[in-house]
Protein backbone atom coordinates (compact mmCIF):
# COMPACT_ATOMS: atom_id res chain seq x y z
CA UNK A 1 50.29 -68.10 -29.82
CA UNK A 2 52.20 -65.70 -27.07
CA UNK A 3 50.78 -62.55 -26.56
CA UNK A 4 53.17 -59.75 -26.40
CA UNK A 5 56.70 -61.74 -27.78
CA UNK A 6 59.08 -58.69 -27.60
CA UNK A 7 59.31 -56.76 -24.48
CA UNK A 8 58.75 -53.49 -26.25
CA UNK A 9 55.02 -54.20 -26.88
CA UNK A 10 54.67 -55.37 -23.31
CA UNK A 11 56.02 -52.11 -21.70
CA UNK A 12 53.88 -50.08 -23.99
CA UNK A 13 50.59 -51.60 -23.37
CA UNK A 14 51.72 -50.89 -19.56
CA UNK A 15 52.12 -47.82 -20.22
CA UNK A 16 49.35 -47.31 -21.19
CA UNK A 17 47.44 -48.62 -18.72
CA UNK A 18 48.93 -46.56 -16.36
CA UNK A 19 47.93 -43.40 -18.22
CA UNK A 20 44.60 -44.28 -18.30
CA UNK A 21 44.45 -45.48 -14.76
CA UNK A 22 46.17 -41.61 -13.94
CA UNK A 23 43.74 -40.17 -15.97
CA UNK A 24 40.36 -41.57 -14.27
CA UNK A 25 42.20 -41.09 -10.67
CA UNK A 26 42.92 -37.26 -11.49
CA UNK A 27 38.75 -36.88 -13.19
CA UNK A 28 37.43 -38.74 -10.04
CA UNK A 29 39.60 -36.61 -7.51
CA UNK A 30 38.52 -33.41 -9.23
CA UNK A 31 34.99 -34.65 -8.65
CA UNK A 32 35.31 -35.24 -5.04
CA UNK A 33 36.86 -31.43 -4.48
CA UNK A 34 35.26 -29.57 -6.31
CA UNK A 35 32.21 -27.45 -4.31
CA UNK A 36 28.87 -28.65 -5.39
CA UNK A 37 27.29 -25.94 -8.41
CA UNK A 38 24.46 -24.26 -6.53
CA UNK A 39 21.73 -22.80 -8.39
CA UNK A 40 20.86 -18.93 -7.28
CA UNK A 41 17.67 -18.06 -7.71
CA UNK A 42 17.12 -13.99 -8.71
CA UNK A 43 16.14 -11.79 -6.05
CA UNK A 44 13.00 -10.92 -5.94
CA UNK A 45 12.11 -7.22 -7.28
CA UNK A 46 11.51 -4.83 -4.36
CA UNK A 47 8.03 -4.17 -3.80
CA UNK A 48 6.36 -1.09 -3.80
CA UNK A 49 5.46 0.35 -0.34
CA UNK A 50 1.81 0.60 0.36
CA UNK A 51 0.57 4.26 0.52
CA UNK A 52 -0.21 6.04 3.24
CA UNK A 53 -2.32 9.18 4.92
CA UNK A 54 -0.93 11.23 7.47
CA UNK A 55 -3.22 12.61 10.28
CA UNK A 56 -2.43 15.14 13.11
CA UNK A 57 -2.88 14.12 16.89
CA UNK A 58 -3.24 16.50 19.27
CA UNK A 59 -4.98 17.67 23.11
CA UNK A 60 -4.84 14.66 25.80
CA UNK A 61 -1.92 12.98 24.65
CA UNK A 62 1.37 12.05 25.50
CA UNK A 63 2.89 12.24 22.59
CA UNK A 64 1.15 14.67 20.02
CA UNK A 65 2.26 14.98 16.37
CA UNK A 66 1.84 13.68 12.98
CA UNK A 67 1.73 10.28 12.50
CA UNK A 68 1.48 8.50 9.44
CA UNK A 69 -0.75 5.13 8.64
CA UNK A 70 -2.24 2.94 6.30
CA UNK A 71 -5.22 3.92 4.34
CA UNK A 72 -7.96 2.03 5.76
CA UNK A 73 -6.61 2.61 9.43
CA UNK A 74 -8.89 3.89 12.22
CA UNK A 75 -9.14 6.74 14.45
CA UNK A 76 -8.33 4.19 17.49
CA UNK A 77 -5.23 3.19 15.92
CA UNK A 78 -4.10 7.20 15.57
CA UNK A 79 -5.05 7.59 19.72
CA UNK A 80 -3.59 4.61 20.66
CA UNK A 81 0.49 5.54 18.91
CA UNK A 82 -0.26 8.99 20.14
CA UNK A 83 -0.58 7.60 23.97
CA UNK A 84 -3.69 9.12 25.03
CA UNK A 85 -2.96 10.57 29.06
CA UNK A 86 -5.39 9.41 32.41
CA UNK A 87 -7.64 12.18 31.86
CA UNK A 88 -8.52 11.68 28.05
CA UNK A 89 -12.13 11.58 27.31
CA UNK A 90 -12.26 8.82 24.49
CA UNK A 91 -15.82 8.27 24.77
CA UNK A 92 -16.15 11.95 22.52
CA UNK A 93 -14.46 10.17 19.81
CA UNK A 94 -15.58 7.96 17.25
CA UNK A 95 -12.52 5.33 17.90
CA UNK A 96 -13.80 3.19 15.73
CA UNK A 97 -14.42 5.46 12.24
CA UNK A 98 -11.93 5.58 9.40
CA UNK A 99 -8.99 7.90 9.02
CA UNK A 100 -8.98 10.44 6.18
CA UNK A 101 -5.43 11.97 5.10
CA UNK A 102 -4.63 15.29 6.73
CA UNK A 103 -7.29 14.98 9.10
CA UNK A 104 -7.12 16.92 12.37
CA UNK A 105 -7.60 14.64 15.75
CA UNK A 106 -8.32 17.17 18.70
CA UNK A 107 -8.06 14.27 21.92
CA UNK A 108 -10.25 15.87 24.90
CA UNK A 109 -9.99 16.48 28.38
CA UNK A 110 -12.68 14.91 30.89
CA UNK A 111 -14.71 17.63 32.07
CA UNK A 112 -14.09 20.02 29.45
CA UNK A 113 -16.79 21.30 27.74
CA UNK A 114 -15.37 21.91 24.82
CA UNK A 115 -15.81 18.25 22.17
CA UNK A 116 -13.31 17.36 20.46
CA UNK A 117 -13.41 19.73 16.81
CA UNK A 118 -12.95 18.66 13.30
CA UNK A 119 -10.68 20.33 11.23
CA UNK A 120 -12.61 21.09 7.16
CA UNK A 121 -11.15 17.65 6.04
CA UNK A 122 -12.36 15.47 8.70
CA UNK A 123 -14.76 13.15 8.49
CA UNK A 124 -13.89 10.75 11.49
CA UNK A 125 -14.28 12.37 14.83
CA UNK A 126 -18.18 13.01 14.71
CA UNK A 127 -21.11 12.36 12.33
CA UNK A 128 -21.78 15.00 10.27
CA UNK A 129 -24.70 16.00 7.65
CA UNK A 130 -23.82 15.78 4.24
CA UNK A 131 -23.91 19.54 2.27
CA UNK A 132 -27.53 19.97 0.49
CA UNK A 133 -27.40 19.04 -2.79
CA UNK A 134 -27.06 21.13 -5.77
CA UNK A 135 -28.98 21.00 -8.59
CA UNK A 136 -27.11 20.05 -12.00
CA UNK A 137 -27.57 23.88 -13.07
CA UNK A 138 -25.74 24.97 -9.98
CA UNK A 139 -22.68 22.71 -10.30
CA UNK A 140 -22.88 23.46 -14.06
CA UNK A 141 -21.81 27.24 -13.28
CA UNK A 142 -19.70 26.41 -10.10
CA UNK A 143 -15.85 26.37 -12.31
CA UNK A 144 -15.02 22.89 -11.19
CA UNK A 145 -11.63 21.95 -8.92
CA UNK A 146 -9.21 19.51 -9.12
CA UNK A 147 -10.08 16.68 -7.00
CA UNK A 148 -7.39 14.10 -5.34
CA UNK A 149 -8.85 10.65 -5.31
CA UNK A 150 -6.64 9.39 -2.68
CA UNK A 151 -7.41 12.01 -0.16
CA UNK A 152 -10.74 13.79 -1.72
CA UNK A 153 -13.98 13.55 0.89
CA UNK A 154 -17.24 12.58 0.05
CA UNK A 155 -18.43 16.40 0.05
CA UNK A 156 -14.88 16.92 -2.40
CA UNK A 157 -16.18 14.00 -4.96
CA UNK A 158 -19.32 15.74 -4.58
CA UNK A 159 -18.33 18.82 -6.02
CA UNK A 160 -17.58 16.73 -9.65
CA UNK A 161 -20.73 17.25 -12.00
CA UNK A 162 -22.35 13.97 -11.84
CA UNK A 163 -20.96 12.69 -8.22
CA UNK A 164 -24.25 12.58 -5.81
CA UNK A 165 -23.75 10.99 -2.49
CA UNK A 166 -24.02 7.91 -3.41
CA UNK A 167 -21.44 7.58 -5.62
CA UNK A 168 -19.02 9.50 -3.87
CA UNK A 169 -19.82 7.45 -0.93
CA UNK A 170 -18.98 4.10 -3.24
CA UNK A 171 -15.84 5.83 -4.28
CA UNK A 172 -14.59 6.16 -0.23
CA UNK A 173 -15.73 2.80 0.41
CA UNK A 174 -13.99 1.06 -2.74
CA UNK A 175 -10.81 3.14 -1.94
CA UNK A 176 -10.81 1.93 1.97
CA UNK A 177 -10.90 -1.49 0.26
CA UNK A 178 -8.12 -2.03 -2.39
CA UNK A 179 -5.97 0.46 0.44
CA UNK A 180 -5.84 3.75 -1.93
CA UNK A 181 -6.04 4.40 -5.91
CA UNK A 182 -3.11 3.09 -8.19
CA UNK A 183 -4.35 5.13 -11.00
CA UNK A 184 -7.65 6.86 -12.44
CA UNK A 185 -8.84 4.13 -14.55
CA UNK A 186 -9.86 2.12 -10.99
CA UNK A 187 -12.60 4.44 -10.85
CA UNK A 188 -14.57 2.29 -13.09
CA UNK A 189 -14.62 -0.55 -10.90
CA UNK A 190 -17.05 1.98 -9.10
CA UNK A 191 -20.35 0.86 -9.39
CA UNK A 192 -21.80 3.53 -11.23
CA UNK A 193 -18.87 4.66 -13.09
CA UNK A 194 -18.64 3.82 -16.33
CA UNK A 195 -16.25 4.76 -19.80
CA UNK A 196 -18.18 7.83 -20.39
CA UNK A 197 -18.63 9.30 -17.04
CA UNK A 198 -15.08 8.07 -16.19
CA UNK A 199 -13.96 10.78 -19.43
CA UNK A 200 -15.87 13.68 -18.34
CA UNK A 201 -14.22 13.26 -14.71
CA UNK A 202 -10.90 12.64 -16.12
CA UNK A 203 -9.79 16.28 -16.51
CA UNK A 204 -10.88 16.85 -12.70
CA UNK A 205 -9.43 13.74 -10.62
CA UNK A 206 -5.60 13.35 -9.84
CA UNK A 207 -4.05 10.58 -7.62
């Protein structure tokens, strides 16, 4: 038996060979040119800055001003972008104490009798005594003031009816820790501080 008798049939299988051999020559050239697909991963949403207290720097420096930090940050770190001068008398300051927003830095002099001063919200540059304590009847008639969590003193969380100095001093300390209060409901992972107590305050405290 021959295969293919007319010529017709023979061109036409030909033929179509050749189309098919086009075909998978123009697929695998496509392939080659073609830039690889890369995969894009989606940016990442921007994060939130951190927040942060501003404190005043002042006397035996080079560069006095306001100067803003992290919560947790020290009264060294203040001194230190403030560029205390030659004659700065660091050993009257606690370097080493915690900042409090707003707070008032007074660097002094060597041989000046005057110490360096704390302005009413500072807590930092020297110990100080903790106000006497009230009795509940006392607060009770006081008319009670709105107290910011984030920048509030001990003696400020004091003034809440049912903040002694304990707690307030918990409240400091757990704020120094997670760098400053998201919102009011951290308060109760205050020891201390539970649902109830955390109502009756919630009127009075404010980020």
């Amino acid at each position: 038996m021959v295969l293919w008798e007319h010529p017709a049939e023979r061109y036409l299988v030909l033929a179509c060979l050749a189309v098919i051999a086009v075909s998978l020559s123009a697929i695998a050239l496509k392939r080659w040119t073609e830039p690889p697909l890369v995969l894009q991963s989606p940016p990442n949403p921007p994060s939130s800055p951190p927040p942060r207290l501003k404190v005043h720097v002042k006397g035996a420096v080079r560069k006095p001003g306001v100067y803003a930090l992290p919560f947790g940050s020290r009264v060294e770190e203040a001194v230190r972008l403030a560029q205390a001068t030659p004659d700065a008398d660091l050993d009257a300051l606690n370097l080493a104490a915690f900042l409090e927003d707003g707070q008032e830095i007074l660097v002094p002099r060597k041989g000046r009798s005057e110490k360096a001063r704390l302005s009413p919200s500072s807590l930092a540059l020297a110990p100080s005594l903790p106000p006497p304590p009230r009795s509940r009847a006392e607060r009770a008639k006081t008319p009670a003031k709105i107290v910011h969590l984030n920048t509030a003193t001990e003696a400020d969380l004091m003034s809440l009816l049912g903040i002694g100095p304990v707690l307030a001093k918990r409240i400091v300390e757990y704020r120094r820790q997670i760098g400053g209060f998201k919102s009011v409901e951290q308060l109760l992972e205050v020891k201390g501080i539970g649902p109830k107590k955390l109502e009756r305050l919630r009127p009075y405290v404010r980020l």
